[in-house]
Each structure stands twice: as structure tokens, then as C-alpha cells.
PDB file of N, CA and C in Angstrom:
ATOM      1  N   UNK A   1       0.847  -1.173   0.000  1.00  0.00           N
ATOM      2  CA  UNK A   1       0.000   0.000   0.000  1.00  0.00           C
ATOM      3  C   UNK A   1       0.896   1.240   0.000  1.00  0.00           C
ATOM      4  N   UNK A   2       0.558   2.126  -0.637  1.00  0.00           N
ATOM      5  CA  UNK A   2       1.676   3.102  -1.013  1.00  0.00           C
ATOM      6  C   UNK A   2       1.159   4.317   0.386  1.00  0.00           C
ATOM      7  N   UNK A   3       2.265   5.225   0.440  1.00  0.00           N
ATOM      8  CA  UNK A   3       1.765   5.835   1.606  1.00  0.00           C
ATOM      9  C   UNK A   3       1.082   7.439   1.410  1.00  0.00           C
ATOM     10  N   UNK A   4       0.435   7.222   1.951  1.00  0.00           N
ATOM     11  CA  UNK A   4      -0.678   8.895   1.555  1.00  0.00           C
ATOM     12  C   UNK A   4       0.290   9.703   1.279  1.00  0.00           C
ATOM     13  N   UNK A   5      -0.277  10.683   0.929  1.00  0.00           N
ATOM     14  CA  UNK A   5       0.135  11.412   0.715  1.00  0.00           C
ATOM     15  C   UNK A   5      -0.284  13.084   1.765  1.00  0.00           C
ATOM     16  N   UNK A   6       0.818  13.461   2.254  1.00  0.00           N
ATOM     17  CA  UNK A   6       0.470  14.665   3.398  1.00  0.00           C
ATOM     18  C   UNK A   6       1.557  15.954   2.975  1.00  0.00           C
ATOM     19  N   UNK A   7       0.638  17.176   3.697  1.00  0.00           N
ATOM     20  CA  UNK A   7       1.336  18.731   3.341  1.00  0.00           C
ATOM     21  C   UNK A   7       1.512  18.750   4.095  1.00  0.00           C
ATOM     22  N   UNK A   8       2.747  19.849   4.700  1.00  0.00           N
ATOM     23  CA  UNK A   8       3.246  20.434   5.806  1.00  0.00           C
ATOM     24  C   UNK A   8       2.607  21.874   5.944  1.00  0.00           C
ATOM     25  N   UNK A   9       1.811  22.002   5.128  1.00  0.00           N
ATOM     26  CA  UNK A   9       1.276  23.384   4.920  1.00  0.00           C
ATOM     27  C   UNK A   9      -0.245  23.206   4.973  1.00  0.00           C
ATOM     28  N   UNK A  10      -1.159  23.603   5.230  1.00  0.00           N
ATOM     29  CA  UNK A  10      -2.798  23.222   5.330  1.00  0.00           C
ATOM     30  C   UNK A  10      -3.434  24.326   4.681  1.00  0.00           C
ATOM     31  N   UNK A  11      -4.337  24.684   3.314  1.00  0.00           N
ATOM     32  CA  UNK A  11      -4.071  25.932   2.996  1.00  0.00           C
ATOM     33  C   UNK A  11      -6.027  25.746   3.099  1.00  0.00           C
ATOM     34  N   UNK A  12      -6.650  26.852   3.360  1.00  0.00           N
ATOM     35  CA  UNK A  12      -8.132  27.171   3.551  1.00  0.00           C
ATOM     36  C   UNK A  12      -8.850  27.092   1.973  1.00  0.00           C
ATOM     37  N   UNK A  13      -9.384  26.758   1.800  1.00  0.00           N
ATOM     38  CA  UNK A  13     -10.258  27.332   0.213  1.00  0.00           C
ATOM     39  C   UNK A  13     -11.261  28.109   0.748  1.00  0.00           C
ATOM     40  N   UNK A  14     -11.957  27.571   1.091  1.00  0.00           N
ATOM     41  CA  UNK A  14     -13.761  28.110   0.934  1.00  0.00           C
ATOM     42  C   UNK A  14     -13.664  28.790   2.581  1.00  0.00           C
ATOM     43  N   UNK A  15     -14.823  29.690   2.718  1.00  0.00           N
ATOM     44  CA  UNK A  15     -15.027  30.155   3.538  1.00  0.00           C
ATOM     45  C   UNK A  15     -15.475  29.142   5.032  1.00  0.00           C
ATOM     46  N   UNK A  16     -16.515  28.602   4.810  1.00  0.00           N
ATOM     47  CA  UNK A  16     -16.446  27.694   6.007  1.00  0.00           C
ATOM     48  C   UNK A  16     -15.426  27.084   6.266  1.00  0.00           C
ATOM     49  N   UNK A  17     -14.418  26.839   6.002  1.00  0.00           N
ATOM     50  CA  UNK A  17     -13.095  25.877   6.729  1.00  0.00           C
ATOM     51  C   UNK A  17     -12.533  27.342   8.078  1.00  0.00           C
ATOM     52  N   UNK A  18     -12.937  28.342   7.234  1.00  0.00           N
ATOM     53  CA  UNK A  18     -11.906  29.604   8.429  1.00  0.00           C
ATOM     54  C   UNK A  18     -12.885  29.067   9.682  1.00  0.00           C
ATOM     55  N   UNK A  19     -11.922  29.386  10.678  1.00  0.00           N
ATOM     56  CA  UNK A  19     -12.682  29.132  11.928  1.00  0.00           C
ATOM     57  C   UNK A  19     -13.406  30.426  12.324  1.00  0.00           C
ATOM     58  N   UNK A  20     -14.565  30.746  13.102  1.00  0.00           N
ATOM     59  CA  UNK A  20     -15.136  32.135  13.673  1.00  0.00           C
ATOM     60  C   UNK A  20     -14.454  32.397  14.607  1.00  0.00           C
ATOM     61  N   UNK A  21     -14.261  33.289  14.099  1.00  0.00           N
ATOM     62  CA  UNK A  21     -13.238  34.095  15.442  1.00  0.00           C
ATOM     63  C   UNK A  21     -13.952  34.670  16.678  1.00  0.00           C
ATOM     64  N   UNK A  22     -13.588  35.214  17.408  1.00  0.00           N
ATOM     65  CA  UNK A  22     -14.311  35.786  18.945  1.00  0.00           C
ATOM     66  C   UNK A  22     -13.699  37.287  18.957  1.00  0.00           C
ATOM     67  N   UNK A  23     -15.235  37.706  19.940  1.00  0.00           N
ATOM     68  CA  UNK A  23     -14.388  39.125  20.770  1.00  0.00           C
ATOM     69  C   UNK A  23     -14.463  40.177  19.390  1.00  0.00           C
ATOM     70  N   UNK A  24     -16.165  39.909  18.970  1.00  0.00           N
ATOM     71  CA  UNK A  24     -16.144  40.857  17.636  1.00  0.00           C
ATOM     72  C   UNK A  24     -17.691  41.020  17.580  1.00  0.00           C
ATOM     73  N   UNK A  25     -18.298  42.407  17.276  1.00  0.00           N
ATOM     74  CA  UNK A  25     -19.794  42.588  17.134  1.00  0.00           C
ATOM     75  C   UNK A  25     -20.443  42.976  16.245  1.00  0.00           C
ATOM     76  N   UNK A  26     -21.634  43.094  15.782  1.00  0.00           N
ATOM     77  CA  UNK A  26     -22.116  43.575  14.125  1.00  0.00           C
ATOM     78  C   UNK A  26     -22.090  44.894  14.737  1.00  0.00           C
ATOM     79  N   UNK A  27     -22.188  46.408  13.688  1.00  0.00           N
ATOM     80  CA  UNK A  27     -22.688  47.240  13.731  1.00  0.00           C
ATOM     81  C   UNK A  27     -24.082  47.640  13.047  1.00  0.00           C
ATOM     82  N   UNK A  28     -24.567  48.741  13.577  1.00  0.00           N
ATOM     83  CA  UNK A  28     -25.869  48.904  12.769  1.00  0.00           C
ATOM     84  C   UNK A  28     -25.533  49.284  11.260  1.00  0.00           C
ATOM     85  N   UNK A  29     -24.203  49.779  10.743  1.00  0.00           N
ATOM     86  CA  UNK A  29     -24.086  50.002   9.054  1.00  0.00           C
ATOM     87  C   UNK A  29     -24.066  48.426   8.646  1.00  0.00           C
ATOM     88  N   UNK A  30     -23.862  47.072   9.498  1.00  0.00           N
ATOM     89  CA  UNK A  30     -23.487  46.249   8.494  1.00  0.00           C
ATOM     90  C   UNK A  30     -21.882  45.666   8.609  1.00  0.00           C
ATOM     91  N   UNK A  31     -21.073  46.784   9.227  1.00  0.00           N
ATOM     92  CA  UNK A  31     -19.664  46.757   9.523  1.00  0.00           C
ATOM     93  C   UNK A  31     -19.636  45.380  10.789  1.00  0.00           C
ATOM     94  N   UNK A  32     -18.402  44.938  10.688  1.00  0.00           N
ATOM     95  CA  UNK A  32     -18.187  44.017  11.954  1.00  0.00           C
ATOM     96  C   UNK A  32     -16.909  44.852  13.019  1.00  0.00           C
ATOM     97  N   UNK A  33     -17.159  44.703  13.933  1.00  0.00           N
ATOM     98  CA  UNK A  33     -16.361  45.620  14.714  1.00  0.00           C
ATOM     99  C   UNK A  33     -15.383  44.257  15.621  1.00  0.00           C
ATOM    100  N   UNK A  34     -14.202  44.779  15.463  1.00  0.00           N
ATOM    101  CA  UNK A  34     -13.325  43.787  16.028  1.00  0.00           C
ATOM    102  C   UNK A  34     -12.579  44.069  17.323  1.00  0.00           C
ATOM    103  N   UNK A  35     -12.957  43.440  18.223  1.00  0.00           N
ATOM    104  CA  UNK A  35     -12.705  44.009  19.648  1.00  0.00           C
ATOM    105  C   UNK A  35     -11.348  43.021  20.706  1.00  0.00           C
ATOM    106  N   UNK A  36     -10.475  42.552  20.020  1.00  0.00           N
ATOM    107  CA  UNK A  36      -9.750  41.188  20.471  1.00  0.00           C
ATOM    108  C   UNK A  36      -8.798  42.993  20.983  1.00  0.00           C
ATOM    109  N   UNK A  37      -8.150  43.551  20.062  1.00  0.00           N
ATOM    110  CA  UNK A  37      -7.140  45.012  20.663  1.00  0.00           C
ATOM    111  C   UNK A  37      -7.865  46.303  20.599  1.00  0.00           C
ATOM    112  N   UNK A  38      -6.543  47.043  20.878  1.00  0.00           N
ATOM    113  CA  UNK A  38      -7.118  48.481  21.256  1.00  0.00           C
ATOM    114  C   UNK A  38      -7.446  48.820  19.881  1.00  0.00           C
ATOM    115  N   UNK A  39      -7.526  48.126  18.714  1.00  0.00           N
ATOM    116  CA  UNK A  39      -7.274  49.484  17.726  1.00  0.00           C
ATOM    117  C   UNK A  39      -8.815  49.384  16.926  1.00  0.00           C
ATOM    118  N   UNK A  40      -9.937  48.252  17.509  1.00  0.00           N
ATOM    119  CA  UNK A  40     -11.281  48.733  17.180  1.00  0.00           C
ATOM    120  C   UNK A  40     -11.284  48.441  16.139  1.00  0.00           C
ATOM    121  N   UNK A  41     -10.562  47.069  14.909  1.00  0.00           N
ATOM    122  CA  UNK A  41     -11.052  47.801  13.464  1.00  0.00           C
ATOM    123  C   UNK A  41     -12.806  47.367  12.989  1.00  0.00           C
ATOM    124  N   UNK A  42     -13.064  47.831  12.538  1.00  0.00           N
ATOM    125  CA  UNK A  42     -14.275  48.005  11.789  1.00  0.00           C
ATOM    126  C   UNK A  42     -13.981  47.909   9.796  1.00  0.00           C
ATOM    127  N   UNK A  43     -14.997  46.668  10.142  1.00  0.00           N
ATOM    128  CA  UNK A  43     -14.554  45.532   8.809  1.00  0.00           C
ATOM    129  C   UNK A  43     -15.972  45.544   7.825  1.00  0.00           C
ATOM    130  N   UNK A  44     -16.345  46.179   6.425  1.00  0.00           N
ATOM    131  CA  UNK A  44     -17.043  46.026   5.553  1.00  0.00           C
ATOM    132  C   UNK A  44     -16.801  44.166   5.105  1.00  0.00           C
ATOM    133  N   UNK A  45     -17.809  43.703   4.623  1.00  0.00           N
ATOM    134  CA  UNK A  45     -17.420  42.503   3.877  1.00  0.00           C
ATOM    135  C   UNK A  45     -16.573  42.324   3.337  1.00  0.00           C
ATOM    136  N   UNK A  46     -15.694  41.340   3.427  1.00  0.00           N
ATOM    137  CA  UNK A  46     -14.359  41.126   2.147  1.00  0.00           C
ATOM    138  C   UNK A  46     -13.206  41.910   2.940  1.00  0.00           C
ATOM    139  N   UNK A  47     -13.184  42.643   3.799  1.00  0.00           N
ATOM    140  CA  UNK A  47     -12.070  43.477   3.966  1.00  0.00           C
ATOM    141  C   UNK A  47     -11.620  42.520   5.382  1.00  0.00           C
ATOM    142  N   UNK A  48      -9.925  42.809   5.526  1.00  0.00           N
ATOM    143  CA  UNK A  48      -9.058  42.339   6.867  1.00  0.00           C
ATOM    144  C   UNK A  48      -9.196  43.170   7.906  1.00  0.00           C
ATOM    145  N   UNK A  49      -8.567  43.127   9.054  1.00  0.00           N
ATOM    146  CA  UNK A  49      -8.137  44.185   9.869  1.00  0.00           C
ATOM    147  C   UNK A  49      -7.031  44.797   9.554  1.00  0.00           C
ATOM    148  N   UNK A  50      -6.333  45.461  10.381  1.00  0.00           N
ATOM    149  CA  UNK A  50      -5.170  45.503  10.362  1.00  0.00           C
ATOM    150  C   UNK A  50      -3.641  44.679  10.788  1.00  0.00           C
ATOM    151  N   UNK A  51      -4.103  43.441  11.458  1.00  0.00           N
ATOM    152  CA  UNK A  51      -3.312  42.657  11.366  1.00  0.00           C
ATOM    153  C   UNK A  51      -3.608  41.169  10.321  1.00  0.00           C
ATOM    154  N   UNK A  52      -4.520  41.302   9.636  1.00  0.00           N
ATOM    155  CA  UNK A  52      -4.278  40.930   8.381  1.00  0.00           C
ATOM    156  C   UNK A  52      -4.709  39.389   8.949  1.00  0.00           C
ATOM    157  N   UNK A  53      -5.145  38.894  10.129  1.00  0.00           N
ATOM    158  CA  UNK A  53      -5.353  37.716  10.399  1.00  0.00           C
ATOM    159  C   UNK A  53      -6.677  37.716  10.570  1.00  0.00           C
ATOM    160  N   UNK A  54      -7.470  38.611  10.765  1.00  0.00           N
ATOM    161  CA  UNK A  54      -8.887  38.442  11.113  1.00  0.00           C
ATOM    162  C   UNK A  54      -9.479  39.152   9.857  1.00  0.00           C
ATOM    163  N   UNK A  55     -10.745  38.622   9.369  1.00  0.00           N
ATOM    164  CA  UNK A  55     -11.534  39.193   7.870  1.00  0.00           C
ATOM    165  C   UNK A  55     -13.071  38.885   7.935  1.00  0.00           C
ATOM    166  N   UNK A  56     -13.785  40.100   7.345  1.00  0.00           N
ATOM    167  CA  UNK A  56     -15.168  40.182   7.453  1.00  0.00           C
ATOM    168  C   UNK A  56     -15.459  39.073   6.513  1.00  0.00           C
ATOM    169  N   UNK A  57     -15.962  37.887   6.704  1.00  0.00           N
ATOM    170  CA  UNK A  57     -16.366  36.900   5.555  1.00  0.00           C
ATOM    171  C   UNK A  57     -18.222  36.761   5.675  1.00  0.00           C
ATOM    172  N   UNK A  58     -18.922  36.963   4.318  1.00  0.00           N
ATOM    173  CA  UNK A  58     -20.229  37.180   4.685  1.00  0.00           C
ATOM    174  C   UNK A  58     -20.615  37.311   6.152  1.00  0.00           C
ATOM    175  N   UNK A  59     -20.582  38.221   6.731  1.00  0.00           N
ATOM    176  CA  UNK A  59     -20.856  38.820   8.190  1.00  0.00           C
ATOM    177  C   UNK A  59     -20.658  38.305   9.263  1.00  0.00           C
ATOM    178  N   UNK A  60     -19.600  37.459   8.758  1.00  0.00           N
ATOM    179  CA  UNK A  60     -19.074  36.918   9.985  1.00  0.00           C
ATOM    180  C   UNK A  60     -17.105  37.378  10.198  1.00  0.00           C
ATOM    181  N   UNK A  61     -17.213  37.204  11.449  1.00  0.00           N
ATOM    182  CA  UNK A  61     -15.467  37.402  11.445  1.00  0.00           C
ATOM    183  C   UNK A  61     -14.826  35.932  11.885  1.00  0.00           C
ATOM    184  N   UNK A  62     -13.495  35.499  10.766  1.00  0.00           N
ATOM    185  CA  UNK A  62     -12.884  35.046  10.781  1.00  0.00           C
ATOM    186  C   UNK A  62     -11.338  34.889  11.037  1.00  0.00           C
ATOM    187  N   UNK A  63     -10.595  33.863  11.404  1.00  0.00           N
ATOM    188  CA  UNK A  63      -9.199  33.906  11.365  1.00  0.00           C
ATOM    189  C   UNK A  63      -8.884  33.327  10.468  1.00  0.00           C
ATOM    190  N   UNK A  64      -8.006  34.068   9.767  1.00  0.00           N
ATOM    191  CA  UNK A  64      -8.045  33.299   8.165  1.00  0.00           C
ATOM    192  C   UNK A  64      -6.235  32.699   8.451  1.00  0.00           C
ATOM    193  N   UNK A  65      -5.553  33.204   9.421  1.00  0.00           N
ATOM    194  CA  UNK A  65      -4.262  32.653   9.447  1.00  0.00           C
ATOM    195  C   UNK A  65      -3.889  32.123  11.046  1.00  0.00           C
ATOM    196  N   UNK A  66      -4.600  30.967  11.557  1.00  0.00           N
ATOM    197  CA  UNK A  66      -4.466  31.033  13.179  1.00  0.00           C
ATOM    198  C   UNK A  66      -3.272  30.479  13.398  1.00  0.00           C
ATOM    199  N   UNK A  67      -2.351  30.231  12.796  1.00  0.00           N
ATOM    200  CA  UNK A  67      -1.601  29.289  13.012  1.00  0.00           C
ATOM    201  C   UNK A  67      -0.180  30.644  12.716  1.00  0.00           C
ATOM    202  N   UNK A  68      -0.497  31.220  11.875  1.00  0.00           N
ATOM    203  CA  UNK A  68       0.665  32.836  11.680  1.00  0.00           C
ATOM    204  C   UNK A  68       0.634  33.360  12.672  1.00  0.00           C
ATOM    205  N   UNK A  69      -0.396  33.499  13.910  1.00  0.00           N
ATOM    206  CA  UNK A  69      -0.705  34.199  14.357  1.00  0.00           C
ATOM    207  C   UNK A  69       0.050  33.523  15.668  1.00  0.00           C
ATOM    208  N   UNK A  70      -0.176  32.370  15.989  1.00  0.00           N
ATOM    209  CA  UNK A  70       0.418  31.469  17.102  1.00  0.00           C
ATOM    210  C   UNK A  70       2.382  31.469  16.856  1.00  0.00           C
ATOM    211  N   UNK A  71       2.458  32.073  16.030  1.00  0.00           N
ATOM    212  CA  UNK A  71       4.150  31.567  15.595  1.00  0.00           C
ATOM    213  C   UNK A  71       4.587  32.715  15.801  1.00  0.00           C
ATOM    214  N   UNK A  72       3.735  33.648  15.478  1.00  0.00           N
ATOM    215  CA  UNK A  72       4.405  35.174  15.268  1.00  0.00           C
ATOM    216  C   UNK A  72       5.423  35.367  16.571  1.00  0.00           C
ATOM    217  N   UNK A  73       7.045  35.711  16.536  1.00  0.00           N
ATOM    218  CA  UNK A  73       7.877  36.076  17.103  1.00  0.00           C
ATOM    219  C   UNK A  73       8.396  37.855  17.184  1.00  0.00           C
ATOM    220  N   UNK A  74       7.635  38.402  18.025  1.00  0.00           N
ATOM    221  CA  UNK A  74       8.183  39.934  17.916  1.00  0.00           C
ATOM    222  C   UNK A  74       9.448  40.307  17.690  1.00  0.00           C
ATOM    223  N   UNK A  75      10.076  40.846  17.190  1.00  0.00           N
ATOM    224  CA  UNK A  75      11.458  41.738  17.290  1.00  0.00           C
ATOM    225  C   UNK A  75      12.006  42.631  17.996  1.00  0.00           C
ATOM    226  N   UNK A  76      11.111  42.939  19.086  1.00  0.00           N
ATOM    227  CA  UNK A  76      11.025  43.860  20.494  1.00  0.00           C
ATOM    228  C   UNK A  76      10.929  43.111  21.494  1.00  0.00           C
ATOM    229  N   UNK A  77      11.364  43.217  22.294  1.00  0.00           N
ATOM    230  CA  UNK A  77      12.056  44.467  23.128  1.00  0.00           C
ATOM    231  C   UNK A  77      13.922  44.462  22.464  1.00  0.00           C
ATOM    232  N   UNK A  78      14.466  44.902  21.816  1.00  0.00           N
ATOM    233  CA  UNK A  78      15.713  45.056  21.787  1.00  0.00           C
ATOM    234  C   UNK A  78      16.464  45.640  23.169  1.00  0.00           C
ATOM    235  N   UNK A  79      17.453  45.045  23.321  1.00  0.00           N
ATOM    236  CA  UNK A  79      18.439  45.660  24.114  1.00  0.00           C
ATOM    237  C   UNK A  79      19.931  46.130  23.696  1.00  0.00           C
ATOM    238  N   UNK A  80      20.613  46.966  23.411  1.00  0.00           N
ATOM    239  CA  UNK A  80      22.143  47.114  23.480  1.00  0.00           C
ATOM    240  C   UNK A  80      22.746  46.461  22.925  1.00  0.00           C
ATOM    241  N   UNK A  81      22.782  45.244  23.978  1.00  0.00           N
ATOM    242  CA  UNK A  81      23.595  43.950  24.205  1.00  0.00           C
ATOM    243  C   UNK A  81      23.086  42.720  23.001  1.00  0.00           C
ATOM    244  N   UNK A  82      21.779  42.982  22.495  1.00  0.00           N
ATOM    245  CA  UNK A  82      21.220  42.620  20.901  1.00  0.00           C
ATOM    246  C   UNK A  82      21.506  43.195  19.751  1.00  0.00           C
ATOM    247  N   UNK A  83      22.276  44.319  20.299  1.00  0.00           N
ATOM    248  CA  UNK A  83      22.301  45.095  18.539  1.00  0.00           C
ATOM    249  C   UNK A  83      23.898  44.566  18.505  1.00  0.00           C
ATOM    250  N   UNK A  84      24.115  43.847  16.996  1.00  0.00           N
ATOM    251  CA  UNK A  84      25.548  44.040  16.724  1.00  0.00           C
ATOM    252  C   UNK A  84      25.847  44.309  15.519  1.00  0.00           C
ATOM    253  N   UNK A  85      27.039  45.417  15.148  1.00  0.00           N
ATOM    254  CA  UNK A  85      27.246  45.967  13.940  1.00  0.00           C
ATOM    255  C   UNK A  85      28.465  45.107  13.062  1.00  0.00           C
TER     256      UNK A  85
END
């Protein structure tokens, strides 16, 4: 029996595979308002936030990258003793 075949990568097609995200409310225009940070975005259909991981998908909010989002490694706090020329 030959052996399956598997990705190291899992990529979304269709809208139902994104998972619903949390910590987000409709507005009365229709907008979805995203409340996980401080920065409030407010999402028309089709559009991201500003961190590019959460997206208005037919009126719902999604995480379209949860797994970018779990990996993400900041580049801050630098110290001194980190910078070398």
C-alpha cells in the first residue's frame, strides 16, 4: 500500500473551513467591529483588519491565518547587548 500522501502546509479554500473568530460585534451600518485590541477595526465585507489575520467573511469574522498568528515572534524588546554591527 503506497503511503498517503500529506502537506506540511494546510491551505483554507472556501469560507467555512476559516474558523469564527471571537471578541467581535455587528454594527448597525453592516460593519463588523473587532474588539480582540485596542485598535477597534471596523470591517465592511471582504475586507481584513489591520493585522491581516482576522476578515469580514459574509458577516461573519474570521481567522483566516491562526496558526501565523500562534508563531508570530516579535522583534522587540531590543536591548544594546542585541544590537551588533
Amino acid at each position: 500500500m503506497p503511503p498517503a500522501e500529506t502537506s506540511p502546509v494546510s491551505v483554507r479554500t472556501d469560507a467555512d473551513a476559516a474558523p469564527t473568530a471571537r471578541y467581535w460585534s455587528t454594527q448597525p451600518d453592516g460593519r463588523i467591529l473587532c474588539t480582540l485590541c485596542p485598535r477597534y477595526c471596523r470591517m465592511a465585507d471582504g475586507q481584513a483588519g489591520f493585522c491581516y489575520i482576522r476578515q469580514n467573511r459574509g458577516g461573519k469574522l474570521v481567522t483566516i491565518a491562526p496558526k501565523a498568528a500562534a508563531n508570530a515572534k516579535p522583534e522587540w524588546p531590543l536591548t544594546p547587548y542585541d544590537k551588533r554591527s
